[in-house]
Protein backbone atom coordinates (compact mmCIF):
# COMPACT_ATOMS: atom_id res chain seq x y z
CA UNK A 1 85.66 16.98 55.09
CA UNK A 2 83.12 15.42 53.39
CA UNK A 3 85.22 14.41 50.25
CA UNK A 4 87.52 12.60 53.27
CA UNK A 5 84.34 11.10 54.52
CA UNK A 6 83.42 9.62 50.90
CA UNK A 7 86.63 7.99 50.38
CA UNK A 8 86.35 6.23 53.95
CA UNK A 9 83.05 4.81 52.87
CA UNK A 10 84.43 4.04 49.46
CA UNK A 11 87.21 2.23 51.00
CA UNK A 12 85.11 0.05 53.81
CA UNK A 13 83.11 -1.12 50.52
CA UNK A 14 85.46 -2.23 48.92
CA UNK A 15 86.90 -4.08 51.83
CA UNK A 16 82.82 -5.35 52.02
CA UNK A 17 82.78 -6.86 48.82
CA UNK A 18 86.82 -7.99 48.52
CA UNK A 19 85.19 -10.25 51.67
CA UNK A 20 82.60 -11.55 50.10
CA UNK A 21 84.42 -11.96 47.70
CA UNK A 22 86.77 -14.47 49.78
CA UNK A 23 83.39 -16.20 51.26
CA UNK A 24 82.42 -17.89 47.87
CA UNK A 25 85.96 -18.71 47.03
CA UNK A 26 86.26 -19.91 50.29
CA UNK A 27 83.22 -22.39 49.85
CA UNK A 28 83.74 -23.27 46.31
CA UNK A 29 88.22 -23.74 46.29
CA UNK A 30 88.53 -24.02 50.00
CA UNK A 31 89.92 -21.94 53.06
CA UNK A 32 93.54 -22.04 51.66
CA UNK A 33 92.75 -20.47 48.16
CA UNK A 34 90.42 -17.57 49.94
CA UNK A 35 93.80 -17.07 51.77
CA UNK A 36 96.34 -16.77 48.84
CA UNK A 37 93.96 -14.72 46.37
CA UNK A 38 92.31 -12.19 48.80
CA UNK A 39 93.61 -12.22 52.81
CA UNK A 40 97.52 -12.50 52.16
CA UNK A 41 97.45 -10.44 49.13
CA UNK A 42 99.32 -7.92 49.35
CA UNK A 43 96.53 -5.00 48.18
CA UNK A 44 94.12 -6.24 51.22
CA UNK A 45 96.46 -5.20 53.73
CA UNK A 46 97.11 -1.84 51.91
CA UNK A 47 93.65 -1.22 51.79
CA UNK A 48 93.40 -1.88 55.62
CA UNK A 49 95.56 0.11 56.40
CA UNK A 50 94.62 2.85 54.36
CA UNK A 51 91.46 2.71 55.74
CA UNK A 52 93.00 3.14 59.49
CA UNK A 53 95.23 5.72 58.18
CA UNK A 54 91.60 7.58 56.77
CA UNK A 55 89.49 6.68 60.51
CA UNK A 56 92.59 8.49 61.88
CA UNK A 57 92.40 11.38 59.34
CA UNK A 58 88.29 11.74 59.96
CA UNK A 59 89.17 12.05 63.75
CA UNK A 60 91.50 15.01 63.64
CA UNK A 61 89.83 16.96 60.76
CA UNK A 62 86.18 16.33 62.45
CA UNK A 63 88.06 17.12 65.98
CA UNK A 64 86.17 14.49 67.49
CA UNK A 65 88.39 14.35 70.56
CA UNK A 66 86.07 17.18 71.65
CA UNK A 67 83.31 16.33 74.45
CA UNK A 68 80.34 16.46 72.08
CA UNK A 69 81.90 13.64 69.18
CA UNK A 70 82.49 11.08 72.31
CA UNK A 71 80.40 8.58 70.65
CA UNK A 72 81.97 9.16 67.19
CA UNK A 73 84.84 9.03 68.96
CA UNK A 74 84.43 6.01 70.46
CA UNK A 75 83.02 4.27 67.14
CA UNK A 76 86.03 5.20 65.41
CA UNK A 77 88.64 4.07 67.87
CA UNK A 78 87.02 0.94 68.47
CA UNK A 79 87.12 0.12 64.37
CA UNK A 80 90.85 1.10 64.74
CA UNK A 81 91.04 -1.09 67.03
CA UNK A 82 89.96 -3.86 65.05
CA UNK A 83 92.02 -3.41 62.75
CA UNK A 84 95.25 -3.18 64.64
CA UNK A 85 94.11 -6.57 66.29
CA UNK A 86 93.35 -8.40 63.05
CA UNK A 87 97.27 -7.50 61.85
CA UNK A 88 98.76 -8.60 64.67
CA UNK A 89 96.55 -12.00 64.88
CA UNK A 90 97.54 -12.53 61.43
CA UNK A 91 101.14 -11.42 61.46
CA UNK A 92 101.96 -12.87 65.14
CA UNK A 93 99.17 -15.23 66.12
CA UNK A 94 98.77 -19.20 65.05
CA UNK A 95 96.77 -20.22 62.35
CA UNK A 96 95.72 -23.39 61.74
CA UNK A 97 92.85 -26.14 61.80
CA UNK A 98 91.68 -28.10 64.89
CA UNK A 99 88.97 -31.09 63.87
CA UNK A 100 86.63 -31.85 66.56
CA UNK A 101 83.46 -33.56 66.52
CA UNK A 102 80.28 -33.76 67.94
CA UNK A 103 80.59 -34.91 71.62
CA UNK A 104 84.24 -35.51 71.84
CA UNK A 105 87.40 -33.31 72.33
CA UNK A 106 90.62 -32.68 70.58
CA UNK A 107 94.72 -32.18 71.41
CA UNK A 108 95.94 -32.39 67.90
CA UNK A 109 95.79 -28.73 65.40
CA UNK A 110 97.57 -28.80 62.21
CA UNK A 111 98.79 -26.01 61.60
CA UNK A 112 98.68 -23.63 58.40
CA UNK A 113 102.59 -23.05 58.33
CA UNK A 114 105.34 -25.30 58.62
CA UNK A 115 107.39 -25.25 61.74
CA UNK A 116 110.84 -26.70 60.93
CA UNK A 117 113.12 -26.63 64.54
CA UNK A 118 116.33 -28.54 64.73
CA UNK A 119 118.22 -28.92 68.11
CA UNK A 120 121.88 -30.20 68.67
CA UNK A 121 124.25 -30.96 70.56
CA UNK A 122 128.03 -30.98 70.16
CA UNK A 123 130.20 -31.62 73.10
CA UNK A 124 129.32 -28.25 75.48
CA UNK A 125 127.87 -26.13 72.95
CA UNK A 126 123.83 -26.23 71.84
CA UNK A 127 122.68 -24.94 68.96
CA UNK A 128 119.09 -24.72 67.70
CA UNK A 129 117.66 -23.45 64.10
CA UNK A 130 114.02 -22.80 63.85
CA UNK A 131 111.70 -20.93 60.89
CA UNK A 132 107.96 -20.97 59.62
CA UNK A 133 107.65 -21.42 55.98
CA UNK A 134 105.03 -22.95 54.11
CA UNK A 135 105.29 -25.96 51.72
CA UNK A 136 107.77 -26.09 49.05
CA UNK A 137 110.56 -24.17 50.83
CA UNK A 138 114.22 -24.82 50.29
CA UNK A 139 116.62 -23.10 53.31
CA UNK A 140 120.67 -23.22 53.32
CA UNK A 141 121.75 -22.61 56.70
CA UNK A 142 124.57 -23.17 58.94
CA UNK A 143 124.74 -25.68 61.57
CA UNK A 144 128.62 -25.16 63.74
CA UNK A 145 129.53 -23.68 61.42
CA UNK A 146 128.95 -25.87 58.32
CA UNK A 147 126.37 -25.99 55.55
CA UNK A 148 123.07 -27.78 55.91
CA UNK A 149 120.25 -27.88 53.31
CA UNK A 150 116.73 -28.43 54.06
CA UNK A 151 113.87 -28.93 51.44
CA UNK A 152 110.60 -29.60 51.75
CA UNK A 153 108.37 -31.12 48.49
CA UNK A 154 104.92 -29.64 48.23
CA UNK A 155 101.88 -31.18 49.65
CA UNK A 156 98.69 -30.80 47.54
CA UNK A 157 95.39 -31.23 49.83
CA UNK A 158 92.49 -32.73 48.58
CA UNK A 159 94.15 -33.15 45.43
CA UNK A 160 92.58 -35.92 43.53
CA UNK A 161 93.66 -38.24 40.42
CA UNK A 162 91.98 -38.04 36.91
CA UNK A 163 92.83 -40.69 34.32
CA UNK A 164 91.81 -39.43 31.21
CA UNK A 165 92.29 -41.63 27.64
């Protein structure tokens, strides 16, 4: 058991540091680069979930569903918990950025993904194509039943010019 407990602890530090990590490239590259090298990366969501997998593993081998481990119990459900709700926020939720300043209010967000949603009509019938991609994409789709292209060229934020000579 305690081996099982080591490797939990091993595994939550690593997820520590892989954070802090994406804190200083966050506030030297920007939010979008923090995304693409450490929370989209494939390895961080392997390690969160092997970390829920482990919580889950330290609950049955500890039997803390018995009366006495409630508020181990409870500890480790409610970091299970977190978990679960951090994948489905980032798998299912919206992500984006709304500006607002000081004293005023907002109605505009831009979003993080591109929503691309095209609705038509022909005679009686109504068909409508919609997907999330991010910039760059190219999609070939079908539109009653013929062929329609879509790309999208790249957008670069904050990108600035150098002249060099």
């Amino acid at each position: 058991m305690q081996k099982l407990i080591k490797i939990t602890f091993l595994f939550i530090i690593v997820l520590i540091i892989s954070i802090a990590f994406a804190t200083f490239i966050e506030n030297s590259d920007g939010a979008d680069e923090a995304w693409k090298l450490i929370y989209d990366s494939v390895w961080f969501e392997v390690l969160s979930f092997s970390i829920v997998i482990l919580l889950i593993a330290n609950i049955l081998k500890s039997q803390m569903y018995k009366k006495r481990n409630l508020l181990y119990l409870i500890f480790h459900f409610a970091l299970i918990f977190i978990f679960i709700g951090a994948f489905i926020g980032k798998h299912y939720g919206f992500s984006g950025i709304l500006h607002v300043s000081q004293n005023s209010s907002a109605n505009v967000m831009e979003s993080k993904y591109n929503y691309f949603i095209i609705k038509s009509k022909k005679a009686d019938k109504t068909e409508e194509l919609s997907f999330k991609g991010v910039n760059g994409f190219k999609k070939e789709l079908s539109l009653f039943g013929k062929p329609l292209k879509i790309t999208d060229k790249i957008i670069y934020k904050n990108a600035k010019k150098n002249l060099t000579m």
